[in-house]
PDB file of N, CA and C in Angstrom:
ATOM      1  N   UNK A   1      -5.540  15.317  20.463  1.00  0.00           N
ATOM      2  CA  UNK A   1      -5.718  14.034  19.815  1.00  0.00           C
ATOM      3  C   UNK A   1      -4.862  14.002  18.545  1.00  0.00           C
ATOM      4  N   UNK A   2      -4.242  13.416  18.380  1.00  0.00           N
ATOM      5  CA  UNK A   2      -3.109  12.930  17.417  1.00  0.00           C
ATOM      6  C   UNK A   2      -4.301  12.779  15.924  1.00  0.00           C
ATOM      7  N   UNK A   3      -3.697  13.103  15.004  1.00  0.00           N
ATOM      8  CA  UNK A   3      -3.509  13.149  13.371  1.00  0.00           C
ATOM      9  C   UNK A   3      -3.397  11.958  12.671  1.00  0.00           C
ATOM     10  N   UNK A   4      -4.500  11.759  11.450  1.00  0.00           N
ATOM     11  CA  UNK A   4      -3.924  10.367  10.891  1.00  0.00           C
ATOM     12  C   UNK A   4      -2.515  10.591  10.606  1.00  0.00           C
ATOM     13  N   UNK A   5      -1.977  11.630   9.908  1.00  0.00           N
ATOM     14  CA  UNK A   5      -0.648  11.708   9.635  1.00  0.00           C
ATOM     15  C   UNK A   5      -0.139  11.582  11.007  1.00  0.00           C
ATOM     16  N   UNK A   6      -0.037  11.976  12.151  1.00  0.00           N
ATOM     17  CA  UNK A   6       0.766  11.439  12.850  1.00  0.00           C
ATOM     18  C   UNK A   6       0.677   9.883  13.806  1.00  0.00           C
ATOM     19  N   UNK A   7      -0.354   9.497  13.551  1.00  0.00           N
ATOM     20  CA  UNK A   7      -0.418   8.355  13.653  1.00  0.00           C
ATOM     21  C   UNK A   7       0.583   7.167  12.636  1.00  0.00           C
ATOM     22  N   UNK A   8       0.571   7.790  12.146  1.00  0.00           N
ATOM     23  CA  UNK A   8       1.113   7.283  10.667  1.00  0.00           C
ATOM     24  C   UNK A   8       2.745   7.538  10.753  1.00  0.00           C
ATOM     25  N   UNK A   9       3.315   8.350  10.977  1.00  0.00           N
ATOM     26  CA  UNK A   9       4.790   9.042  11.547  1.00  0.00           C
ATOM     27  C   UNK A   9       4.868   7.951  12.181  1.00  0.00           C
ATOM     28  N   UNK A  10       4.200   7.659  13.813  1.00  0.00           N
ATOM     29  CA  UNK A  10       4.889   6.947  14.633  1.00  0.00           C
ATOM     30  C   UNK A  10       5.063   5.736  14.499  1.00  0.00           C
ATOM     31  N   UNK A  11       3.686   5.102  12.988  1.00  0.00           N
ATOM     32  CA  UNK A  11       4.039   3.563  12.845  1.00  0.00           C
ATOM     33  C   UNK A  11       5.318   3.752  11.993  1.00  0.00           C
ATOM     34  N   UNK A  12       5.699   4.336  11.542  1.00  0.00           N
ATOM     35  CA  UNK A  12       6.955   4.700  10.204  1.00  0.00           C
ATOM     36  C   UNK A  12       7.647   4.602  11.502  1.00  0.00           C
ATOM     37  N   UNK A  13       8.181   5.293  12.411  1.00  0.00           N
ATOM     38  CA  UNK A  13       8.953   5.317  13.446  1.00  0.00           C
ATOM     39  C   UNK A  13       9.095   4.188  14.178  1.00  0.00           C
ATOM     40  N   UNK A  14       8.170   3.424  14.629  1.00  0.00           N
ATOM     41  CA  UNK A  14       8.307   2.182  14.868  1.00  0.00           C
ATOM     42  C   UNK A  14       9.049   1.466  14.243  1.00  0.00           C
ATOM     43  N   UNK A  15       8.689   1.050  12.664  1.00  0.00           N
ATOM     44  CA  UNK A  15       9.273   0.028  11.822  1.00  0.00           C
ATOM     45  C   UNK A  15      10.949   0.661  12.109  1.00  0.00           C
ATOM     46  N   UNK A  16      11.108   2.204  11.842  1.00  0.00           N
ATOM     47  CA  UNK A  16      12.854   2.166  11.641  1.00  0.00           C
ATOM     48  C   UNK A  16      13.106   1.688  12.566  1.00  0.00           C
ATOM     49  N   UNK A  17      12.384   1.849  14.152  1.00  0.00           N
ATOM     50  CA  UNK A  17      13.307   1.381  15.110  1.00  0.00           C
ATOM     51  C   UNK A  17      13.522  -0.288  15.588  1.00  0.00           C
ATOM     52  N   UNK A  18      12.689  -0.988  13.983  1.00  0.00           N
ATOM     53  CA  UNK A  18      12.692  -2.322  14.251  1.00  0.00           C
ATOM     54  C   UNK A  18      11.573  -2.891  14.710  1.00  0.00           C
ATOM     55  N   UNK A  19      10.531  -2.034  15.078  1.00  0.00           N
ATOM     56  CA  UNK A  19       9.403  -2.635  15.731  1.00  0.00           C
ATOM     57  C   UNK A  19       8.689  -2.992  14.724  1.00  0.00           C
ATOM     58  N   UNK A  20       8.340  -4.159  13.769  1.00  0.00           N
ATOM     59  CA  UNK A  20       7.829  -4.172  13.005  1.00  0.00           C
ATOM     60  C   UNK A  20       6.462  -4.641  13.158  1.00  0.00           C
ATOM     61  N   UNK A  21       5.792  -5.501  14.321  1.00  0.00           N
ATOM     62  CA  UNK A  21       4.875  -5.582  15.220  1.00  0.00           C
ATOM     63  C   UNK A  21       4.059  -4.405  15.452  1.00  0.00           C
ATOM     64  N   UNK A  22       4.914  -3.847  16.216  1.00  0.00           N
ATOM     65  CA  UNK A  22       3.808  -2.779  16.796  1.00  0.00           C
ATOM     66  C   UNK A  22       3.348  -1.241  15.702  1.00  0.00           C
ATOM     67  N   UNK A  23       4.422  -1.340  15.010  1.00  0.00           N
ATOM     68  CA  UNK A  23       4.336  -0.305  13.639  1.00  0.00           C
ATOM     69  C   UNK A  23       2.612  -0.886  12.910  1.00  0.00           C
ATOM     70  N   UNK A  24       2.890  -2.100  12.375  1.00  0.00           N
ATOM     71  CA  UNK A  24       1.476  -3.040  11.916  1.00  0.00           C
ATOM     72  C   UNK A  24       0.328  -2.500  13.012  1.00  0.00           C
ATOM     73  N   UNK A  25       0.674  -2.989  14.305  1.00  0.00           N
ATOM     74  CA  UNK A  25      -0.488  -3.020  15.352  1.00  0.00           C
ATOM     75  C   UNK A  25      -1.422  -1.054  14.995  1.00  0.00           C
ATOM     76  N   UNK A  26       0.210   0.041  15.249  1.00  0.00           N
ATOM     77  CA  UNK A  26      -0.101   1.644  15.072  1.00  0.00           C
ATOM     78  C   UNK A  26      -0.964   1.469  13.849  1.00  0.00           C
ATOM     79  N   UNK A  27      -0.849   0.770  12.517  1.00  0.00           N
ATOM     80  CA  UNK A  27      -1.109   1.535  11.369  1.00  0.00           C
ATOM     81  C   UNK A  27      -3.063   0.492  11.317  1.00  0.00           C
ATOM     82  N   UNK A  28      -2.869  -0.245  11.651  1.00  0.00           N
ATOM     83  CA  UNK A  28      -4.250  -1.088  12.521  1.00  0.00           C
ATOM     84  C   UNK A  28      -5.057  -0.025  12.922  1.00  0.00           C
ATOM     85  N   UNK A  29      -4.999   0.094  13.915  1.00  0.00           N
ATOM     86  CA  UNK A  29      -5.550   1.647  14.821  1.00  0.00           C
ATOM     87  C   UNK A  29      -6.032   2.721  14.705  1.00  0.00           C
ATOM     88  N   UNK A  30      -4.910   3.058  13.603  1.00  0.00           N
ATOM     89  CA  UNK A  30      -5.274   4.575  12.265  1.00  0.00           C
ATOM     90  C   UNK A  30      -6.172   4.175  11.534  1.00  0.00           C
ATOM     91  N   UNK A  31      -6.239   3.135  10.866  1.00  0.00           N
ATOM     92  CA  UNK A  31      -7.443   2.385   9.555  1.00  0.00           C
ATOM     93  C   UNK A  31      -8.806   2.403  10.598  1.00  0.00           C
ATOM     94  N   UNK A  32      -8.596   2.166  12.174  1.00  0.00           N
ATOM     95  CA  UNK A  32      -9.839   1.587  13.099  1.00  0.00           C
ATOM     96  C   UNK A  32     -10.553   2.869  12.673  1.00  0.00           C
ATOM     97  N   UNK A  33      -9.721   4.010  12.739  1.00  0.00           N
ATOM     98  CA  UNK A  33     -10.417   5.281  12.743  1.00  0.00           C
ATOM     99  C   UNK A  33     -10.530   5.973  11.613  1.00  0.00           C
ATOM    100  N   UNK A  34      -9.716   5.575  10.733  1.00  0.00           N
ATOM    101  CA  UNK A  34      -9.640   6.681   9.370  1.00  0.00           C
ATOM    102  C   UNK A  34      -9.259   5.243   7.923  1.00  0.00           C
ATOM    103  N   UNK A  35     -10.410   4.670   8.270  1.00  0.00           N
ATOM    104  CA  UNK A  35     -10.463   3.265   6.996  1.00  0.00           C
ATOM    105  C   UNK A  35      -9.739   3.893   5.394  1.00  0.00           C
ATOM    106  N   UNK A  36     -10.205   4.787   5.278  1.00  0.00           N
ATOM    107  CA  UNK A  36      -9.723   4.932   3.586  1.00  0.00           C
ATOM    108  C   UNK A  36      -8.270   5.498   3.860  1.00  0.00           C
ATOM    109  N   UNK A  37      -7.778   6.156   4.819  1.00  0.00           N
ATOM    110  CA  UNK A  37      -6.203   6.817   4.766  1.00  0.00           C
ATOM    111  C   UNK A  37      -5.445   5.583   3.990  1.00  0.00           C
ATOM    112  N   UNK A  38      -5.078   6.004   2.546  1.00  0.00           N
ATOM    113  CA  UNK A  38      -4.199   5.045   1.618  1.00  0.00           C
ATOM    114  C   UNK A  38      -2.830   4.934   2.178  1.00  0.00           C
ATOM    115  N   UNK A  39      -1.989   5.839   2.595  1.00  0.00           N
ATOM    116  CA  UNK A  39      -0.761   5.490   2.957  1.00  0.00           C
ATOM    117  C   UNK A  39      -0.622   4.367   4.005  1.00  0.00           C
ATOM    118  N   UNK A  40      -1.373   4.416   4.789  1.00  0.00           N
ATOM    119  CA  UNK A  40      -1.645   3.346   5.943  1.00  0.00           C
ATOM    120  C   UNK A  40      -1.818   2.241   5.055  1.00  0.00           C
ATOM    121  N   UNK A  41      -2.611   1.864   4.012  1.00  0.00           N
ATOM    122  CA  UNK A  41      -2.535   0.629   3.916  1.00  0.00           C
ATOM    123  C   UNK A  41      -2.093   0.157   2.473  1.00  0.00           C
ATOM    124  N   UNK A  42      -0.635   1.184   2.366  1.00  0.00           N
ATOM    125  CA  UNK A  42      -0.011   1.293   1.296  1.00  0.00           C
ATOM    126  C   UNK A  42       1.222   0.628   2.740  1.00  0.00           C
ATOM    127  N   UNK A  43       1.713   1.492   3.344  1.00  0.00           N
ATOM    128  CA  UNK A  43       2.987   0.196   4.625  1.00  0.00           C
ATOM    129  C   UNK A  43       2.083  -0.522   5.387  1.00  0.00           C
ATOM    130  N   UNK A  44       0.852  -0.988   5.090  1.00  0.00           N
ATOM    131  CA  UNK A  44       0.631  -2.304   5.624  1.00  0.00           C
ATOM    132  C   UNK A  44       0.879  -3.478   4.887  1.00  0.00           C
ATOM    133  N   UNK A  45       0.944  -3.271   3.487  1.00  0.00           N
ATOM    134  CA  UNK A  45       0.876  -4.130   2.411  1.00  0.00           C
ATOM    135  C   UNK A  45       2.463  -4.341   2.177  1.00  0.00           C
ATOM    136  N   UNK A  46       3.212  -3.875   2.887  1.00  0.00           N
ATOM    137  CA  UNK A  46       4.971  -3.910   2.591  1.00  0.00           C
ATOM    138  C   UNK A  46       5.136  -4.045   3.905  1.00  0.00           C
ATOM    139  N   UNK A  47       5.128  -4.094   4.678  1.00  0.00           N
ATOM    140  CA  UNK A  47       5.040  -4.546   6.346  1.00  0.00           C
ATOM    141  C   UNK A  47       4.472  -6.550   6.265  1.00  0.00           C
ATOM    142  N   UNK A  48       3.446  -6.025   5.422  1.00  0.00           N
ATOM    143  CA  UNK A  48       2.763  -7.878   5.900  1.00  0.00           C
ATOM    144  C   UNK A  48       3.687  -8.488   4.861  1.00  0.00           C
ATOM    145  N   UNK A  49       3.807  -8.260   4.285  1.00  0.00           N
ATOM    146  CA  UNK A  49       4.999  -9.101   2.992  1.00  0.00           C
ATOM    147  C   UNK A  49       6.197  -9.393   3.458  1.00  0.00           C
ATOM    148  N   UNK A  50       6.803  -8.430   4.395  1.00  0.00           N
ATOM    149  CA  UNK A  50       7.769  -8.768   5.216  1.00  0.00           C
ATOM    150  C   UNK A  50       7.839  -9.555   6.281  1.00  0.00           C
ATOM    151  N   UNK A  51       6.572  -9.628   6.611  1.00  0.00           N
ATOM    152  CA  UNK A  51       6.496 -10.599   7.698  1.00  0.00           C
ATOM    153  C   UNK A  51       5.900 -12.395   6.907  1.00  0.00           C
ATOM    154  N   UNK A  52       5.969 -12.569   5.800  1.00  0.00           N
ATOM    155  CA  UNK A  52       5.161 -13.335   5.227  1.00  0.00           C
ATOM    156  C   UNK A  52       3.663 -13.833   5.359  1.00  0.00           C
ATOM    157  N   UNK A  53       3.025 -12.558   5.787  1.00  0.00           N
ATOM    158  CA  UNK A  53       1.410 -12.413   6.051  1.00  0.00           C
ATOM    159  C   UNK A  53       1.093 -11.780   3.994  1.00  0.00           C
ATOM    160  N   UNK A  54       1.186 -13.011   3.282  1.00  0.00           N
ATOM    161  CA  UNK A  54       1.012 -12.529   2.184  1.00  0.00           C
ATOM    162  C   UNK A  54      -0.518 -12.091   1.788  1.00  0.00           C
ATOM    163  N   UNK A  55      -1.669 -12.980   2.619  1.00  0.00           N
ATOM    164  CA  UNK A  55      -2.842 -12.576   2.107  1.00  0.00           C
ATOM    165  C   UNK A  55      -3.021 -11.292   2.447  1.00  0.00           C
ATOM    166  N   UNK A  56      -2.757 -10.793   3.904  1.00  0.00           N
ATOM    167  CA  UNK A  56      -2.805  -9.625   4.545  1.00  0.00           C
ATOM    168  C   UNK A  56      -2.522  -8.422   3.442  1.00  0.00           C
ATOM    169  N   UNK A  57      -1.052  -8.517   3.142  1.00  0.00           N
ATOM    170  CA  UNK A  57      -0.844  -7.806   2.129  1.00  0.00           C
ATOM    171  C   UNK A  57      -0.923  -7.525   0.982  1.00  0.00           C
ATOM    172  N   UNK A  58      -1.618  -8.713   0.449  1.00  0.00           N
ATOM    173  CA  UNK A  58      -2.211  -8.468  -0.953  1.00  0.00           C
ATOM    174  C   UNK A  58      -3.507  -7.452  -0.552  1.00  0.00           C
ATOM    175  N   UNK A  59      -3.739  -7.835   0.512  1.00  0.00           N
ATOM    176  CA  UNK A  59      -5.601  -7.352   0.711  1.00  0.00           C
ATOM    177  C   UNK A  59      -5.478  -5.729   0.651  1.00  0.00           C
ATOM    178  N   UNK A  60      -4.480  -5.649   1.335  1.00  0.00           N
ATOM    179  CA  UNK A  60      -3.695  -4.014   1.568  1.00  0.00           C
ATOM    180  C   UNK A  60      -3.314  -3.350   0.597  1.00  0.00           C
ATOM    181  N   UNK A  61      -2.767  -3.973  -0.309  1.00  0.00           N
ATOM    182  CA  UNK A  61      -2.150  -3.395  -1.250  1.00  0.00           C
ATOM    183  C   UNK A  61      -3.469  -3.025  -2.308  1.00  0.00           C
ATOM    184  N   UNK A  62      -4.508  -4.362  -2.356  1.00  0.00           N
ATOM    185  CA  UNK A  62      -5.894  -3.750  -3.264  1.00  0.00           C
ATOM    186  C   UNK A  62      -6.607  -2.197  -2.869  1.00  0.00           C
ATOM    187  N   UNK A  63      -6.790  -2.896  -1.872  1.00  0.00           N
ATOM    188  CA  UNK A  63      -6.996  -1.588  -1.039  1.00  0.00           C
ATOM    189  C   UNK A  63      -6.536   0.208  -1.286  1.00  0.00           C
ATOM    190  N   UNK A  64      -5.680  -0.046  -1.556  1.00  0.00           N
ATOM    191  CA  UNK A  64      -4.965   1.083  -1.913  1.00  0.00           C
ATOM    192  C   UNK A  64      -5.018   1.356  -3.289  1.00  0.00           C
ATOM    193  N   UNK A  65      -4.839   0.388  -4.524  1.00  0.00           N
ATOM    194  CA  UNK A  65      -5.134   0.985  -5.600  1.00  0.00           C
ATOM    195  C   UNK A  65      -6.806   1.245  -5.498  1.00  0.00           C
ATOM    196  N   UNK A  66      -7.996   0.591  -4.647  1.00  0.00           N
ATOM    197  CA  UNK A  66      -9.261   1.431  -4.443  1.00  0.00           C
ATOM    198  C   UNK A  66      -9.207   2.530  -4.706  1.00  0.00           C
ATOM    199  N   UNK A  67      -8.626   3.092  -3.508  1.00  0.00           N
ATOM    200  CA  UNK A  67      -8.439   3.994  -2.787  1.00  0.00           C
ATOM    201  C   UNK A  67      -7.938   5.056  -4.075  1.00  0.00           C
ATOM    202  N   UNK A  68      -6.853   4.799  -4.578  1.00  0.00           N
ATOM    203  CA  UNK A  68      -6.139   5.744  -5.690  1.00  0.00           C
ATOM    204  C   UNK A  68      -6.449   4.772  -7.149  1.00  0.00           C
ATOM    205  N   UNK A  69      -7.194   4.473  -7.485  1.00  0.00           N
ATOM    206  CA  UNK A  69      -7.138   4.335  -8.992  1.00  0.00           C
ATOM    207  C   UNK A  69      -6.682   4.708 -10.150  1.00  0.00           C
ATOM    208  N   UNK A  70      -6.270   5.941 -10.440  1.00  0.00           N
ATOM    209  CA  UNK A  70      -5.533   6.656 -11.401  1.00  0.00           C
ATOM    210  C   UNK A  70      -4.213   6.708 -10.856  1.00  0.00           C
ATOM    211  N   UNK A  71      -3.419   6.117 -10.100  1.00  0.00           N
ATOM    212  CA  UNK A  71      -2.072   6.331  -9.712  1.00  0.00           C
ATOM    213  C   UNK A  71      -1.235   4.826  -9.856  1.00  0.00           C
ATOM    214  N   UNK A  72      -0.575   5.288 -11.188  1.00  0.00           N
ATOM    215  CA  UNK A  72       0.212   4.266 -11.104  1.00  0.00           C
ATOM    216  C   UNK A  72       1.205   3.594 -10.503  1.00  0.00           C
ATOM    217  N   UNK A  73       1.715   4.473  -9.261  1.00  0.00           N
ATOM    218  CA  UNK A  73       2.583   3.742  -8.167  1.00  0.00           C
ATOM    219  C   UNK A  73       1.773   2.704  -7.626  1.00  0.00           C
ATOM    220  N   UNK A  74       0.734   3.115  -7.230  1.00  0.00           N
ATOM    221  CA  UNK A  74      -0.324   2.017  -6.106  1.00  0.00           C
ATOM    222  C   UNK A  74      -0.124   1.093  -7.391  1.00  0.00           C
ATOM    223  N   UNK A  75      -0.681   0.560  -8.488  1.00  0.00           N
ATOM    224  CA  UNK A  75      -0.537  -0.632  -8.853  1.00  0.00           C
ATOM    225  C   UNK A  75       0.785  -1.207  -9.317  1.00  0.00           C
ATOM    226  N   UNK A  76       2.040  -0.232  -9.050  1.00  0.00           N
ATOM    227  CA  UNK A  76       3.418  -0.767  -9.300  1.00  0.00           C
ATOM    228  C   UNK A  76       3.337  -1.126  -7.963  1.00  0.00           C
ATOM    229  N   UNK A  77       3.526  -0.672  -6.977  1.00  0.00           N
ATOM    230  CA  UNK A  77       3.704  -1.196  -5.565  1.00  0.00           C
ATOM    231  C   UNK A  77       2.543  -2.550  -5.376  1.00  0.00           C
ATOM    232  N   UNK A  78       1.268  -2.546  -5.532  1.00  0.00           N
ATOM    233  CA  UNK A  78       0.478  -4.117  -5.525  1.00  0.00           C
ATOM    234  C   UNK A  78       1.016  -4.717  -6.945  1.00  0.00           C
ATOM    235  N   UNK A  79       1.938  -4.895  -7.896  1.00  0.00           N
ATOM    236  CA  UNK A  79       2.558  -5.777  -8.613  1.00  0.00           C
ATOM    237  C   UNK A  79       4.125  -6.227  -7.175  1.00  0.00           C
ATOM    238  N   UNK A  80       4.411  -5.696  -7.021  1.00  0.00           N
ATOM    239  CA  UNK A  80       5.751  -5.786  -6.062  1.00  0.00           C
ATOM    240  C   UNK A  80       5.300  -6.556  -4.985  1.00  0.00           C
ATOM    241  N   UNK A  81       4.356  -6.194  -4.463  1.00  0.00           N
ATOM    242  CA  UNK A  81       3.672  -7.335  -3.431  1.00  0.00           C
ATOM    243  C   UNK A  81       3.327  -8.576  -3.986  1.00  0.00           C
ATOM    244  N   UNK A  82       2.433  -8.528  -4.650  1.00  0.00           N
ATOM    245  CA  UNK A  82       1.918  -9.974  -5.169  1.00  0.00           C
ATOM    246  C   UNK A  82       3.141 -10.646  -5.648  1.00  0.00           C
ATOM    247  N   UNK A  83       4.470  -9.788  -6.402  1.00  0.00           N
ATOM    248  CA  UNK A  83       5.629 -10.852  -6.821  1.00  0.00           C
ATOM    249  C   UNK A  83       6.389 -11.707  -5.413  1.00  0.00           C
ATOM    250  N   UNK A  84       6.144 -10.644  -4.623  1.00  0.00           N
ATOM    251  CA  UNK A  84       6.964 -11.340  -3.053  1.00  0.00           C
ATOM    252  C   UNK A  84       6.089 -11.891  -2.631  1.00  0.00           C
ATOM    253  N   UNK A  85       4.947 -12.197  -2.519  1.00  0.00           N
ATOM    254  CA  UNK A  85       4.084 -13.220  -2.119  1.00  0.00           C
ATOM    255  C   UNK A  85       3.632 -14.117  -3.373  1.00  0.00           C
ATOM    256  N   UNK A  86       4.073 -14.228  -4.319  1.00  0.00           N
ATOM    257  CA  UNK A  86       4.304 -15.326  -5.082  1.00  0.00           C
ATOM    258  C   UNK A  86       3.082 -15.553  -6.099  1.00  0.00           C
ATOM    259  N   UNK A  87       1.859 -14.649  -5.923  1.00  0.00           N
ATOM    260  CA  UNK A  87       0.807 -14.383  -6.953  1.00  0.00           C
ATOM    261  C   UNK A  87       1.375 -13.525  -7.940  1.00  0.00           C
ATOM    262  N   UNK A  88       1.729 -14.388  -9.206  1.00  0.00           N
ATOM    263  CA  UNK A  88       2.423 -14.207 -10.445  1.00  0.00           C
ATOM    264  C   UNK A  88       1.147 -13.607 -11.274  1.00  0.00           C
ATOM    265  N   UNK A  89       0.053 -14.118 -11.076  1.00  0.00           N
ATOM    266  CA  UNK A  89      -0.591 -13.831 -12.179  1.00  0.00           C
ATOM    267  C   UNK A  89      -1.579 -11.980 -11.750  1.00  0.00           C
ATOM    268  N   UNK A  90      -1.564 -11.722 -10.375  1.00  0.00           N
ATOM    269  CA  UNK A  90      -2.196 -10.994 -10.057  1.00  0.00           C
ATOM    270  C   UNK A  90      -0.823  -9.537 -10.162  1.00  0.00           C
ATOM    271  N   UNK A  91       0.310 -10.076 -10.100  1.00  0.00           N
ATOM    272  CA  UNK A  91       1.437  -9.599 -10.053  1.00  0.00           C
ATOM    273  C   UNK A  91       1.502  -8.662 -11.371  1.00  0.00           C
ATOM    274  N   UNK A  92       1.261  -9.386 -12.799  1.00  0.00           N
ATOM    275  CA  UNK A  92       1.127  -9.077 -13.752  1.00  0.00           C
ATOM    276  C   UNK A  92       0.441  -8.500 -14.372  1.00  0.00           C
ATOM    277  N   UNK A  93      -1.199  -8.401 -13.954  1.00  0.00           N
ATOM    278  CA  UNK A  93      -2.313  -7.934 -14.048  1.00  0.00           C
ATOM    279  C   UNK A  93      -2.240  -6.094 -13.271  1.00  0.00           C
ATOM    280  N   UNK A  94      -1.570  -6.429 -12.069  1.00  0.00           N
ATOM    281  CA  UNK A  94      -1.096  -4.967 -11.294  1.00  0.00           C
ATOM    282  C   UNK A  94      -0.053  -4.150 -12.018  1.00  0.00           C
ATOM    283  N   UNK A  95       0.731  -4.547 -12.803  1.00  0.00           N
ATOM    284  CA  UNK A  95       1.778  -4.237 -13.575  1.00  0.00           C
ATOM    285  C   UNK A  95       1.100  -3.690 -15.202  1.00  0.00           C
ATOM    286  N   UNK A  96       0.221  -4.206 -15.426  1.00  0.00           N
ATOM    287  CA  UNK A  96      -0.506  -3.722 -17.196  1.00  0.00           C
ATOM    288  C   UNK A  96      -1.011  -2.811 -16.534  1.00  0.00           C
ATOM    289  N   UNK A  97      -2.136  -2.771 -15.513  1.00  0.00           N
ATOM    290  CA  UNK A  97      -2.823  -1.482 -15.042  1.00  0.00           C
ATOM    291  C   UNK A  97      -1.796  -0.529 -14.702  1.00  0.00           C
ATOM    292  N   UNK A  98      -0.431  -0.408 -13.965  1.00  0.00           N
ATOM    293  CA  UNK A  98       0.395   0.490 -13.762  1.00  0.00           C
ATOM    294  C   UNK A  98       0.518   1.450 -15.401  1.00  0.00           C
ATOM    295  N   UNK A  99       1.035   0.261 -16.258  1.00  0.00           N
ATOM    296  CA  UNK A  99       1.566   1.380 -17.364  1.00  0.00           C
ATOM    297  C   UNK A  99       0.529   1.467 -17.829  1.00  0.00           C
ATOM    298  N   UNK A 100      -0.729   1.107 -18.016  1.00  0.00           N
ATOM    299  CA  UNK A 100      -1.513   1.646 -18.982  1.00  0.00           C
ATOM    300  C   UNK A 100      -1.912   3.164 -18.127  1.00  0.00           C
ATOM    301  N   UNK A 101      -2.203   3.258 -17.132  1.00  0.00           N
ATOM    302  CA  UNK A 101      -2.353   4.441 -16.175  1.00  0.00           C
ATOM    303  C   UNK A 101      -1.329   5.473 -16.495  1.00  0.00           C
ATOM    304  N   UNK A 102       0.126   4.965 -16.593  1.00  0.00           N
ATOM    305  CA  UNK A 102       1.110   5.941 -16.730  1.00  0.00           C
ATOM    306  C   UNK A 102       0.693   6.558 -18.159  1.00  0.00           C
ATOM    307  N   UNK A 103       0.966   5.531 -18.732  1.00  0.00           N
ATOM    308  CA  UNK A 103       0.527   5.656 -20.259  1.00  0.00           C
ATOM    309  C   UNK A 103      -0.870   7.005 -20.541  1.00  0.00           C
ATOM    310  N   UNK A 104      -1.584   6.654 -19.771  1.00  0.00           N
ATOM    311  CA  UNK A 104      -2.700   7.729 -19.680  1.00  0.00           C
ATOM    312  C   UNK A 104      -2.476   8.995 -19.114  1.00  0.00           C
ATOM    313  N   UNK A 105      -1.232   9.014 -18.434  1.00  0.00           N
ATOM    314  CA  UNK A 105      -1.239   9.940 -17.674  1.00  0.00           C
ATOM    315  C   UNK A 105      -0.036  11.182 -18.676  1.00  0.00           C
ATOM    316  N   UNK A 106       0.382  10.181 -19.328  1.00  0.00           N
ATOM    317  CA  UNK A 106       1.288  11.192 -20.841  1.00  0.00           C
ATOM    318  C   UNK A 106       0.665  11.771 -21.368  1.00  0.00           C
ATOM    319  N   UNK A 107      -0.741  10.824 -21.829  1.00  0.00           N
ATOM    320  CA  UNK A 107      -1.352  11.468 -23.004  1.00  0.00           C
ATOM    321  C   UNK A 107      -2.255  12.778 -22.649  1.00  0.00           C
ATOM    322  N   UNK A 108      -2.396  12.909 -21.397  1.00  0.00           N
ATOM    323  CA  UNK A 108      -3.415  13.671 -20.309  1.00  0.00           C
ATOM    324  C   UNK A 108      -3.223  14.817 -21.362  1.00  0.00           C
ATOM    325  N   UNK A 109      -4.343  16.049 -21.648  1.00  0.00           N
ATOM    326  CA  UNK A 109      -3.637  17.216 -21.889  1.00  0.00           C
ATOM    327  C   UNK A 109      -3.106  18.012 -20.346  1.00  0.00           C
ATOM    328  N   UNK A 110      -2.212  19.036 -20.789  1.00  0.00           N
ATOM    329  CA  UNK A 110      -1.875  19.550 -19.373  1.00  0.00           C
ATOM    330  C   UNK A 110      -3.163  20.696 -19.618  1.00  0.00           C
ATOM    331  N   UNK A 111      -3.266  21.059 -18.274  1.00  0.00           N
ATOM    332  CA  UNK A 111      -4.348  21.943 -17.496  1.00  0.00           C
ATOM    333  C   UNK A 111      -3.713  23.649 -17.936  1.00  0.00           C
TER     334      UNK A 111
END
C-alpha cells in the first residue's frame, strides 16, 4: 500500500506531466486518508489557484497554516494565494503573520 509521501510524488508527477486534474483528484485521495498531511494541501492551494478554483484554494492554503502555525512559509505561500485570487485584505493579514513569525523565529534563543 502506497505512502502519503508517495501518494503525494505521483500527484507532483502528474501536475509536471500536465495533468493538472488528476494531480488535484491524487492529492484529494491522500487528504481522504491522511486529512492533516500539510504538503497535500499546501499543492492543493497552488493547483486550485491555477485553475481559478479560488475559494478551493484559499480553503487549502488556511488549512495548512493550521496545520503549521509557527512556519512562516505557510503564511507567505496563503498571502500568494489570496493575492492571485484577488482577497487583498486576507492577502495582507497572511503576510503580517509571515514576518511577525519570521521575526520570532530570529529572536528564538538557539537550542
Amino acid at each position: 500500500m502506497p505512502t502519503a509521501d508517495d501518494l503525494y510524488d505521483e500527484a507532483i508527477a502528474l501536475k509536471e506531466a500536465g495533468k493538472l486534474e488528476d494531480a488535484i483528484g491524487k492529492l484529494k485521495a491522500l487528504l481522504a486518508e491522511h486529512p492533516d498531511y500539510a504538503l497535500a494541501h499546501a499543492a492543493l492551494s497552488v493547483f486550485c489557484v491555477k485553475l481559478d478554483r479560488n475559494d478551493e484554494a484559499i480553503e487549502h492554503g488556511r488549512k495548512v497554516c493550521e496545520l503549521e502555525p509557527d512556519d512562516p512559509f505557510s503564511f507567505m505561500a496563503m498571502s500568494m494565494v489570496c493575492q492571485k485570487a484577488g482577497n487583498l485584505a486576507e492577502a495582507e493579514s497572511a503576510l503580517t503573520q509571515a514576518m511577525h513569525k519570521q521575526w520570532a523565529a530570529q529572536k528564538a534563543p538557539e537550542a
